[in-house]
C-alpha atoms as a PDB file:
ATOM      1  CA  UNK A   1       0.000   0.000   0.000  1.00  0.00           C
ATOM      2  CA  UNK A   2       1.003   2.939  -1.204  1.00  0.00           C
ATOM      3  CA  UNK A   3       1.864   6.010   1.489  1.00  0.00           C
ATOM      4  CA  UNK A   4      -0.976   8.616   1.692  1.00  0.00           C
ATOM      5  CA  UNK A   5       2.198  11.571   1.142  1.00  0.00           C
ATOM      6  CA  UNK A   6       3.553  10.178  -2.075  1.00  0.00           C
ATOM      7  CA  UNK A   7       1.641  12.012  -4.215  1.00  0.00           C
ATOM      8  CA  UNK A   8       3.731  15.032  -3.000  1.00  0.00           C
ATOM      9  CA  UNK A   9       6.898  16.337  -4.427  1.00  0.00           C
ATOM     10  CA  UNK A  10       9.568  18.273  -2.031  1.00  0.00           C
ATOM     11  CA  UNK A  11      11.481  21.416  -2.795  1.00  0.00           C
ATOM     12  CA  UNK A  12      14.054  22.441  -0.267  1.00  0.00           C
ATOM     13  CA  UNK A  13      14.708  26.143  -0.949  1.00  0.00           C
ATOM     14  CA  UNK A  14      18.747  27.331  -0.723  1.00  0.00           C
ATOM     15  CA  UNK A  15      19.636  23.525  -0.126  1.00  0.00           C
ATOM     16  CA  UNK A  16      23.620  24.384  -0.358  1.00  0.00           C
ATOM     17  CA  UNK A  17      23.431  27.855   1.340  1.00  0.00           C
ATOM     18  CA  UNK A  18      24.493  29.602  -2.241  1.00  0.00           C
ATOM     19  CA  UNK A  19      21.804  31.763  -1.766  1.00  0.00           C
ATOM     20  CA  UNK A  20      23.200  33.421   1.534  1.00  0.00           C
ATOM     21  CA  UNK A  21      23.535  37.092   1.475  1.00  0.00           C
ATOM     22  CA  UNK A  22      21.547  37.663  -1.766  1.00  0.00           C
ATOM     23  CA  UNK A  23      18.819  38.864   0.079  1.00  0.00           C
ATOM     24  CA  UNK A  24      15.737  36.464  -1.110  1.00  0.00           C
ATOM     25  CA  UNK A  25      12.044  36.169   0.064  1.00  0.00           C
ATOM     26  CA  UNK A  26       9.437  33.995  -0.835  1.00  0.00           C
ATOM     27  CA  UNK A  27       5.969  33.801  -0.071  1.00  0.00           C
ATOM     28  CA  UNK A  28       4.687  30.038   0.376  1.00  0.00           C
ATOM     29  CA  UNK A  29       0.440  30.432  -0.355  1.00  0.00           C
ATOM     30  CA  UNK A  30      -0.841  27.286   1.092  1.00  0.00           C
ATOM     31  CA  UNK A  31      -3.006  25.492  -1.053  1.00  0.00           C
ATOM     32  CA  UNK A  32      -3.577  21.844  -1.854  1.00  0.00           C
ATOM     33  CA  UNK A  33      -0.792  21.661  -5.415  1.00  0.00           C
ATOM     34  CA  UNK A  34       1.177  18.346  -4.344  1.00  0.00           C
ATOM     35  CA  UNK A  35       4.358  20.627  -3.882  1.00  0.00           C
ATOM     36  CA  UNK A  36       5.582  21.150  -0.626  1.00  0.00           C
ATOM     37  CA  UNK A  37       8.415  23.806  -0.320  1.00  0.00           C
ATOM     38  CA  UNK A  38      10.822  23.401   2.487  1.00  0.00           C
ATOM     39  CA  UNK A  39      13.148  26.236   4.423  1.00  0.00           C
ATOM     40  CA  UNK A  40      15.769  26.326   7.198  1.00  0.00           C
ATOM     41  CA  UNK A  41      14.502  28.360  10.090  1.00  0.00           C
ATOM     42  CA  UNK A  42      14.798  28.610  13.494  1.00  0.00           C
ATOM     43  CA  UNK A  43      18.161  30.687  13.845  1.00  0.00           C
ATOM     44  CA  UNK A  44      20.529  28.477  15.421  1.00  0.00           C
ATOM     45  CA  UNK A  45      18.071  25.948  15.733  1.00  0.00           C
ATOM     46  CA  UNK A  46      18.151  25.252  12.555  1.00  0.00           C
ATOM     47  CA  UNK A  47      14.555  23.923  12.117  1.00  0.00           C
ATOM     48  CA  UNK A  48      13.647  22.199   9.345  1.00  0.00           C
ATOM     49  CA  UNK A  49       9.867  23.760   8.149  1.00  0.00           C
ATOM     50  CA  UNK A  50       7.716  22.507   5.162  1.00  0.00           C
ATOM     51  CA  UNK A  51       4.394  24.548   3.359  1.00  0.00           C
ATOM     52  CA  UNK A  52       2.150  22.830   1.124  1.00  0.00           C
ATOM     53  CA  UNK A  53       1.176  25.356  -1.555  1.00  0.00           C
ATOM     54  CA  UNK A  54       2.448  27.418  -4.271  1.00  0.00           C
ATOM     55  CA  UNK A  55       5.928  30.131  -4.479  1.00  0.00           C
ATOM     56  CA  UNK A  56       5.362  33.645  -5.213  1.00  0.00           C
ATOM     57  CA  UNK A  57       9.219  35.418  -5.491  1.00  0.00           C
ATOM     58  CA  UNK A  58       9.384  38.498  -3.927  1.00  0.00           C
ATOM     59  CA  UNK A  59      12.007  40.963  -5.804  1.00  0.00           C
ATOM     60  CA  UNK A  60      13.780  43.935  -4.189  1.00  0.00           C
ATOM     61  CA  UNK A  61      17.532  44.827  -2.786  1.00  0.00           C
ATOM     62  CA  UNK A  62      17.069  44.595   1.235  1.00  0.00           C
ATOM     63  CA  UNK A  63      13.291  42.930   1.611  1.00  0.00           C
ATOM     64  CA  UNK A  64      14.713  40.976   4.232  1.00  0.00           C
ATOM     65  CA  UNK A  65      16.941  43.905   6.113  1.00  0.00           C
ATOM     66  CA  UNK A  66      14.471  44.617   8.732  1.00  0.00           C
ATOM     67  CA  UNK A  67      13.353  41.079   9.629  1.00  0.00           C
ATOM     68  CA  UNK A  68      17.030  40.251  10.117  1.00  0.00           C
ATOM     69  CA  UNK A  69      17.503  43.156  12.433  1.00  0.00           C
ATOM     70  CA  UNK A  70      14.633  41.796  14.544  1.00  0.00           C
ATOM     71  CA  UNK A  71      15.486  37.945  14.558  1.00  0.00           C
ATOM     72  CA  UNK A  72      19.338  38.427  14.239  1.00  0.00           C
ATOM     73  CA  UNK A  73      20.084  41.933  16.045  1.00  0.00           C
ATOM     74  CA  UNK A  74      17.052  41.862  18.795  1.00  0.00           C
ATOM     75  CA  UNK A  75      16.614  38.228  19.296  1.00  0.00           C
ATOM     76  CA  UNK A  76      20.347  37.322  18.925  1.00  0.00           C
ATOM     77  CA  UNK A  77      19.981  34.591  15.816  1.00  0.00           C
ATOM     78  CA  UNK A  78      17.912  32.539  18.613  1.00  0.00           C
ATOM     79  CA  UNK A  79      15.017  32.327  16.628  1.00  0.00           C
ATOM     80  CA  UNK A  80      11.322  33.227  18.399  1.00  0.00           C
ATOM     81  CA  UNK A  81      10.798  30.075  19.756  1.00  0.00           C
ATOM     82  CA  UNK A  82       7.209  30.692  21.012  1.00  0.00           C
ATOM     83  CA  UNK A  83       7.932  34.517  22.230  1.00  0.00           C
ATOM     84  CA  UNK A  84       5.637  36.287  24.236  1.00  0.00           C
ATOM     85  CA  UNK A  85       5.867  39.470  21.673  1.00  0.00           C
ATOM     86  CA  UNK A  86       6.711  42.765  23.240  1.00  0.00           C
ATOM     87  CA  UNK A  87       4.226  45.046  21.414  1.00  0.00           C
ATOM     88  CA  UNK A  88       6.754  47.062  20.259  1.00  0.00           C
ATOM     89  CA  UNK A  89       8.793  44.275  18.423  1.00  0.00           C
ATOM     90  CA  UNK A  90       5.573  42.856  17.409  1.00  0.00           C
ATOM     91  CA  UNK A  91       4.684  46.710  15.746  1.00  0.00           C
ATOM     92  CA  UNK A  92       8.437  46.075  14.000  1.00  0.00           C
ATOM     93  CA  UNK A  93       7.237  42.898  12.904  1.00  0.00           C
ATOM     94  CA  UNK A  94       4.093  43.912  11.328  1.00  0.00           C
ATOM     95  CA  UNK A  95       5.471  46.339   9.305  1.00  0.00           C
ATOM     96  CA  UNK A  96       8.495  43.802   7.982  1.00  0.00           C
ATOM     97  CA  UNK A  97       5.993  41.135   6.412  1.00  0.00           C
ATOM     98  CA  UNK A  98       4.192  44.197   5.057  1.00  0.00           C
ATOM     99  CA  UNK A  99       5.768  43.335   2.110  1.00  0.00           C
ATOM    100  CA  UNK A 100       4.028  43.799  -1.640  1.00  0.00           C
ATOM    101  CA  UNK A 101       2.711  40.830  -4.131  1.00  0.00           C
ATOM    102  CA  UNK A 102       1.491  41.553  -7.165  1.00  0.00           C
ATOM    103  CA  UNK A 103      -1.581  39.581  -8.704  1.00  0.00           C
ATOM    104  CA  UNK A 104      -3.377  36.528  -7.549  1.00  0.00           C
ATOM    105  CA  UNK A 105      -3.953  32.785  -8.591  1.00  0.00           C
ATOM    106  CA  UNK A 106      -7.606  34.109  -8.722  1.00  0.00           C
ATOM    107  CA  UNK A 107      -7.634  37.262 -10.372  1.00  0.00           C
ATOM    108  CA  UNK A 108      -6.038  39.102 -13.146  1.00  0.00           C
ATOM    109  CA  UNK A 109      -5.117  42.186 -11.401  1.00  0.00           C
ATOM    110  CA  UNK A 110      -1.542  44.273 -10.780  1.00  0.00           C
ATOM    111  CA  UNK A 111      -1.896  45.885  -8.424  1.00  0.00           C
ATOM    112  CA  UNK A 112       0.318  45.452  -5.385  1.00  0.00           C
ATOM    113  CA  UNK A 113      -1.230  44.071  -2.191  1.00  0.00           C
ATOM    114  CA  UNK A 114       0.653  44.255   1.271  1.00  0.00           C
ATOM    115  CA  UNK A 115       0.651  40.768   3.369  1.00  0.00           C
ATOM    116  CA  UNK A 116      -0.202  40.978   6.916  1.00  0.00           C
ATOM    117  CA  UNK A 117       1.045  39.135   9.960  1.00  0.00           C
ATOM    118  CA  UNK A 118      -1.232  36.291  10.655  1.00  0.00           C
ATOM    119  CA  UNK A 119      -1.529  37.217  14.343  1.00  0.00           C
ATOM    120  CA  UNK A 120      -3.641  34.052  14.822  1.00  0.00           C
ATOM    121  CA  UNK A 121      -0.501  31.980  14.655  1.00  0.00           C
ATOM    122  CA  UNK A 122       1.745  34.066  16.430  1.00  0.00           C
ATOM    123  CA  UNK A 123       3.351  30.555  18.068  1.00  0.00           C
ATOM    124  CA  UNK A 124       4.236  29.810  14.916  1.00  0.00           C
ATOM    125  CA  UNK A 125       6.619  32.649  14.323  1.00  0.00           C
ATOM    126  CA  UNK A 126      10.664  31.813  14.107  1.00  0.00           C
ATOM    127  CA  UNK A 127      13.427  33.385  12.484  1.00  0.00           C
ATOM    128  CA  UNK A 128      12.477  32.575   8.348  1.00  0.00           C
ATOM    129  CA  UNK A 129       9.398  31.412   9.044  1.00  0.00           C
ATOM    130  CA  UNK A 130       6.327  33.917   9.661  1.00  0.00           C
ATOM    131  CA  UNK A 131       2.561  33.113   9.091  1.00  0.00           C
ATOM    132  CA  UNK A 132       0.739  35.608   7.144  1.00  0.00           C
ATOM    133  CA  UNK A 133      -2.413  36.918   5.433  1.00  0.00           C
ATOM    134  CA  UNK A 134      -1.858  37.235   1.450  1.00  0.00           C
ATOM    135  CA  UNK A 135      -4.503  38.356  -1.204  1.00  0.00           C
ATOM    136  CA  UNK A 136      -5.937  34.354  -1.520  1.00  0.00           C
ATOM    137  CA  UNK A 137      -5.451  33.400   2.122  1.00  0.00           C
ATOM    138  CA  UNK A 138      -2.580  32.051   4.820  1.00  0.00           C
ATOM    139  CA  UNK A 139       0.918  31.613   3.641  1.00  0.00           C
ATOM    140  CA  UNK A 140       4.163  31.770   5.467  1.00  0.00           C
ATOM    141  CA  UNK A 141       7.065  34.193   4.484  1.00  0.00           C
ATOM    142  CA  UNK A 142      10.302  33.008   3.943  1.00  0.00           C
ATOM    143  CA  UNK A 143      13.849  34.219   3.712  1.00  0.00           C
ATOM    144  CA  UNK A 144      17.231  33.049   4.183  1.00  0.00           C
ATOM    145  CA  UNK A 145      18.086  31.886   7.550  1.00  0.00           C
ATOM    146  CA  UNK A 146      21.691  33.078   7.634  1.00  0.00           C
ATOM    147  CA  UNK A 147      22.955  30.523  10.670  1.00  0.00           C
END
């Protein structure tokens, strides 16, 4: 008998580290597509994370400046590791994921839409991995994990 997950096919994003200090951010949309994209995060926990769903590339020189000035510069490279967010980190935080994506799997428009912090899964936030809100539903945003 067949397993139930081998349908699925695995993409481990930055596999060999040659994308480290190029500055890249993805946005994982979770949907049901049989493609499950896989990150480092954690900080120096290096923990392994994995998103069913579809990549949307996020272009731009320093997208991921400010999130590595919270989860490297405040939080030491420790990752969050189920933080109890101080609201002004959290305000930081908000504004770093505020990042725009242009068009939609379900419509045809350009025009740029900011995600949001998915503050219903706060406990799920660590350093290269944060839940958010994009313009067809949860996702996680992704970057490199520098450790």
């Amino acid at each position: 008998m067949a397993d139930a997950d081998d349908y699925r096919r695995y993409i481990f994003l930055d596999p060999d580290g040659t994308g480290t200090d190029q500055g890249w951010a993805f946005v994982i949309v979770a949907a049901k597509t049989g493609v499950v994209y896989e990150v480092q995060g954690g900080g120096l926990g290096c923990v392994q994370y994995a998103q069913e769903g579809y990549l949307i590339p996020l272009f731009g020189r320093g997208l991921d400046e400010e999130l590595k000035e919270i989860f490297v510069g405040e939080l030491k490279g420790r990752g969050a590791g189920r933080l109890d967010w101080p609201v002004e980190l959290l305000d930081r935080l908000r504004a770093a994921v505020a990042l725009h994506v242009y068009g939609s799997a379900n419509r045809h428009d350009v025009f740029p839409t900011p995600l949001a912090l998915d503050e219903t899964r706060l406990a799920e936030i660590d350093k290269a991995w944060v839940p958010v809100v994009t313009p067809d539903g949860p996702g996680v945003l992704v970057w490199e994990n520098s450790d």
